[in-house]
Protein backbone atom coordinates (compact mmCIF):
# COMPACT_ATOMS: atom_id res chain seq x y z
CA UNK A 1 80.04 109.25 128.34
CA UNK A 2 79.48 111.30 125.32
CA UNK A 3 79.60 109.77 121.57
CA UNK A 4 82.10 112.32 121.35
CA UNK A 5 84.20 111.55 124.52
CA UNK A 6 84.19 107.63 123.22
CA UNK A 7 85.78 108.60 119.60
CA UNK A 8 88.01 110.34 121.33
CA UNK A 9 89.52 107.82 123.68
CA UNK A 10 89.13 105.02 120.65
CA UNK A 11 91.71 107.32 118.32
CA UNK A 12 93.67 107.43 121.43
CA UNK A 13 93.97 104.27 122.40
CA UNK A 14 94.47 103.06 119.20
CA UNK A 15 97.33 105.18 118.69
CA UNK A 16 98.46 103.97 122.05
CA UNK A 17 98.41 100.18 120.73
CA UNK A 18 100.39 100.85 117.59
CA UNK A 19 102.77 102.90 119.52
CA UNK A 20 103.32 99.99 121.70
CA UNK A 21 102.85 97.02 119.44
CA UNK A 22 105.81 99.01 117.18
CA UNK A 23 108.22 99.70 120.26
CA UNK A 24 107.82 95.59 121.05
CA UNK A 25 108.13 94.39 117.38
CA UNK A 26 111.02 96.56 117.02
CA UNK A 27 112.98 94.86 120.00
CA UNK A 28 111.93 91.26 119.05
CA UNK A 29 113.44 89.09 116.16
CA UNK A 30 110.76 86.86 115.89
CA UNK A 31 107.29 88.79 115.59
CA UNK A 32 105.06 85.41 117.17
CA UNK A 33 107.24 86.44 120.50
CA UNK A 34 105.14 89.13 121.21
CA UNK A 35 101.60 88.64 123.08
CA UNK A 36 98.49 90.57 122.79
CA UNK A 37 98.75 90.77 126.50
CA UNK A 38 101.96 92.20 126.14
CA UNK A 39 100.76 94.61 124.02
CA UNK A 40 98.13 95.40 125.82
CA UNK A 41 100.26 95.90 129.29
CA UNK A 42 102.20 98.10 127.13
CA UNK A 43 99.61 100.33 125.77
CA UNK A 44 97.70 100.93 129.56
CA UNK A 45 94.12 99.00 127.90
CA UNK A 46 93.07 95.99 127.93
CA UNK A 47 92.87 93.38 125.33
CA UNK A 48 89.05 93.82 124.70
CA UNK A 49 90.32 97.32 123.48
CA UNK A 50 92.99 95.74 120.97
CA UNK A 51 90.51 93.23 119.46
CA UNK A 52 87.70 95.73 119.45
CA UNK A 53 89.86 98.55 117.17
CA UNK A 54 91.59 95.75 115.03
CA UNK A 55 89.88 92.33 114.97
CA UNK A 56 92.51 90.16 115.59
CA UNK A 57 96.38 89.90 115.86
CA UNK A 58 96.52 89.82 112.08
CA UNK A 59 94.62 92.91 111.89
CA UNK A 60 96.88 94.81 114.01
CA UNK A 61 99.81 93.41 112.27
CA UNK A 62 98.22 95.14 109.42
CA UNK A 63 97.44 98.31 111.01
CA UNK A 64 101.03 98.54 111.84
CA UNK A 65 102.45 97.47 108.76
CA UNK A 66 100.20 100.68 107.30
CA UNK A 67 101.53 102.60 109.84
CA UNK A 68 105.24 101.93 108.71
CA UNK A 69 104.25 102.06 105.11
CA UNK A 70 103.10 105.57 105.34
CA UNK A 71 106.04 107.38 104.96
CA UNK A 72 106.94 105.77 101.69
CA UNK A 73 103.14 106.16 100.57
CA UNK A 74 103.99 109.82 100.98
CA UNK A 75 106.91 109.74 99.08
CA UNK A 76 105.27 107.88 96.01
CA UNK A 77 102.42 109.79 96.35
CA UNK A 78 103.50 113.51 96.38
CA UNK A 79 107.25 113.13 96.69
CA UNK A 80 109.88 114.44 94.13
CA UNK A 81 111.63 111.86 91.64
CA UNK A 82 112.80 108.93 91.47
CA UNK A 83 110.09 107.58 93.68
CA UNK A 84 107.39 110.19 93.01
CA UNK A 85 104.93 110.77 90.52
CA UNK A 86 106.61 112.81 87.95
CA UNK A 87 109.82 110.30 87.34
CA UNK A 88 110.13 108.82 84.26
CA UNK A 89 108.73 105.02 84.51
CA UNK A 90 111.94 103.62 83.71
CA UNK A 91 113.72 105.46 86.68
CA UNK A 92 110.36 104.75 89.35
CA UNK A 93 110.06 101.23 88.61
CA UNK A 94 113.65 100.21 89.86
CA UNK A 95 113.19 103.04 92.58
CA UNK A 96 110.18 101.75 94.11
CA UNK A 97 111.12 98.13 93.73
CA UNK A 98 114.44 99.44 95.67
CA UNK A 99 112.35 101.03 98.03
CA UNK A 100 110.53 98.05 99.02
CA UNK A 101 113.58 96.48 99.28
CA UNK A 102 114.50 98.67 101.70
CA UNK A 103 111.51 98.51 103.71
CA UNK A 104 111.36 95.16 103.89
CA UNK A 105 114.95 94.64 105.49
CA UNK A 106 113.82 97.47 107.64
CA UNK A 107 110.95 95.51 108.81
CA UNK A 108 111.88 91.81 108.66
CA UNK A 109 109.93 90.51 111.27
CA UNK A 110 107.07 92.35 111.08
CA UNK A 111 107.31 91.68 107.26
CA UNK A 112 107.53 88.46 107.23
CA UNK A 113 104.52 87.81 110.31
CA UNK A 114 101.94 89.54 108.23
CA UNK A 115 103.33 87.83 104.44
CA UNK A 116 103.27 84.52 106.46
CA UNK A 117 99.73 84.73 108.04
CA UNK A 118 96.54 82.88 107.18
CA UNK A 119 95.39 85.79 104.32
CA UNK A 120 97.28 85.42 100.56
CA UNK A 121 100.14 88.13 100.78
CA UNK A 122 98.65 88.23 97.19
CA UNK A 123 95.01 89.55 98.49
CA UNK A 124 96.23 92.24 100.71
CA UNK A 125 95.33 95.81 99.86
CA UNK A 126 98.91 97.02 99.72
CA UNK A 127 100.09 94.36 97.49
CA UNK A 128 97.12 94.90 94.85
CA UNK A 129 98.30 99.07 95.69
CA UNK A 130 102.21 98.05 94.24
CA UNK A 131 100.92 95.37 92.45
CA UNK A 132 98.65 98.46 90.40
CA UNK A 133 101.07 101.13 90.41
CA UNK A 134 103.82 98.20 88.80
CA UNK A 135 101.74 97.43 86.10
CA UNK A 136 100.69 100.97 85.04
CA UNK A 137 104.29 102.28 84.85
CA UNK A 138 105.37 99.05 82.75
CA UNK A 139 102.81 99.45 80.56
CA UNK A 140 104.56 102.75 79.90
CA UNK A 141 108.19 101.19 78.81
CA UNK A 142 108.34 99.00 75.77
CA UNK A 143 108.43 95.38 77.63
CA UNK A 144 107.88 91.61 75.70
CA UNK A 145 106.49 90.47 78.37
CA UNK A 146 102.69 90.96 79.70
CA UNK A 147 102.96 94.23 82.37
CA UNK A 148 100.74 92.40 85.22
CA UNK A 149 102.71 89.18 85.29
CA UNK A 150 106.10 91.66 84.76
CA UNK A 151 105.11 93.13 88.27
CA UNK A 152 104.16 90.09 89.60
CA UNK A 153 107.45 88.94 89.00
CA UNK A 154 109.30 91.80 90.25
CA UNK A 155 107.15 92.14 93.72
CA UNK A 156 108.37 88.34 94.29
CA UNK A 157 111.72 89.37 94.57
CA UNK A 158 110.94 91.57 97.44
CA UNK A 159 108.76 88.67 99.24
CA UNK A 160 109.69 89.30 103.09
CA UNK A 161 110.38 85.37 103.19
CA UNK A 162 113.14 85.52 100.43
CA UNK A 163 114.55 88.79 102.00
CA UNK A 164 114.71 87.09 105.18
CA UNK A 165 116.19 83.75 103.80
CA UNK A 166 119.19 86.03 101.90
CA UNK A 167 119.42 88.49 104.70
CA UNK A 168 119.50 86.01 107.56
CA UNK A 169 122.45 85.08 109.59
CA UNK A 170 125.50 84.55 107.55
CA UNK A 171 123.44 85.74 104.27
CA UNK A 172 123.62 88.46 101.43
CA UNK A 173 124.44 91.75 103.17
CA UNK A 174 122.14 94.77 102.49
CA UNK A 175 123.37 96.87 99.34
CA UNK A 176 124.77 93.59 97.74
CA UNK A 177 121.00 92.24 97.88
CA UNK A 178 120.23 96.53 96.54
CA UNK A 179 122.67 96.16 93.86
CA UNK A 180 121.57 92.80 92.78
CA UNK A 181 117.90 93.90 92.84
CA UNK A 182 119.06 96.48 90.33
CA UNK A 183 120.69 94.67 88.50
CA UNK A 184 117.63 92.33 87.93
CA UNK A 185 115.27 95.12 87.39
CA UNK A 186 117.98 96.72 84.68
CA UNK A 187 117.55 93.44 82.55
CA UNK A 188 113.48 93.01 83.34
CA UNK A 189 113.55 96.51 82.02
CA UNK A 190 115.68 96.09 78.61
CA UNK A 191 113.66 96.40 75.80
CA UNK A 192 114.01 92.79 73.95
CA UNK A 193 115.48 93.00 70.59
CA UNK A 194 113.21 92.88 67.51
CA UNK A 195 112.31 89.55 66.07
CA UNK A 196 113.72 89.65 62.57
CA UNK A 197 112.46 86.14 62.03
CA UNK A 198 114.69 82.96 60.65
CA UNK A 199 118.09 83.15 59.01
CA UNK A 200 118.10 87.51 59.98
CA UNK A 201 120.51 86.98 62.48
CA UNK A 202 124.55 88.11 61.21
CA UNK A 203 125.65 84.68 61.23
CA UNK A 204 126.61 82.74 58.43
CA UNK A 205 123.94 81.54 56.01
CA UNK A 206 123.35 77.82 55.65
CA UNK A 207 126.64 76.13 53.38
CA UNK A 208 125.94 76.45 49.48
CA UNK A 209 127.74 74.79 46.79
């Protein structure tokens, strides 16, 4: 078989795995339900062919969660405002942060199996990719606080387990967790009030005689 022949049936099975690891994560609740076999019955290859393209279950977990991801990559990449590039900070940040919202109730299980694995969800590529985009936009709006720990902060409140634990059976529904997100982000986002230093404030003064 050619070197060319063998690239090509690698892209193709590949995209055959992801088409059929997403069909059976899709139909599932809990994302440990589904097998590598069953993947790999799915897809027509064997399960050589899955570990050989993506390592191990948590790398095709990954490869998938990419896959999902990539519309909204697009979107902050090269889409119009709120969500793309030439927004105003103060109108992305609570966009994207919305957005991942979104996602992430979109994607619960598969969410939470890859946030919940063996790897930091803090070490992952696309959390240091929000993580970086965060913290440049808030260093663009007037904040107290430090911009890295600010979108540290704000990435935590779109952790797949907390979205699952609100969202989950008899929980927050959907644009009550959106609004309250906003809500959140509105105050993270409110420049803090000047210190004017002891006895400035429009009280009354200390009692004189």
């Amino acid at each position: 078989m050619s070197e060319h022949r063998s690239r090509k049936d690698a892209v193709r099975n590949r995209a055959a795995v992801l088409a059929a690891a997403d069909a059976l994560f899709a139909r599932r609740e809990n994302a440990e339900d589904v097998t590598m076999a069953e993947v790999a019955a799915a897809a027509g290859v064997g399960k050589g062919t899955i570990f050989r393209a993506f390592g191990d279950r948590a790398g095709l977990l990954r490869a998938l969660y990419e896959a999902r991801l990539e519309p909204l990559g697009a979107a902050v990449g090269t889409g119009p405002p709120p969500l793309g590039p030439d927004a105003p900070p103060a109108e992305r940040v609570p966009a994207l942060l919305d957005a991942l919202l979104r996602f992430k109730l979109d994607n619960r299980a598969l969410a939470l199996a890859l946030e919940d694995g063996d790897t930091s969800p803090y070490r992952t590529e696309h959390y240091a990719r929000w993580h970086d985009l965060l913290r440049t936009l808030l260093e663009r709006i007037p904040l107290a606080a430090d911009s890295g720990f600010t979108a540290h902060v704000l990435l935590a409140a779109v952790r797949a387990d907390l979205v699952e634990y609100l969202a989950g059976p008899g929980g927050t529904d959907r644009e009550e967790l959106r609004a309250r997100l906003a809500e959140l982000v509105g105050t993270v986002l409110t420049p803090a009030p000047p210190d004017r230093g002891p006895g400035s404030g429009s009280g009354p003064g200390p009692a004189g005689g």
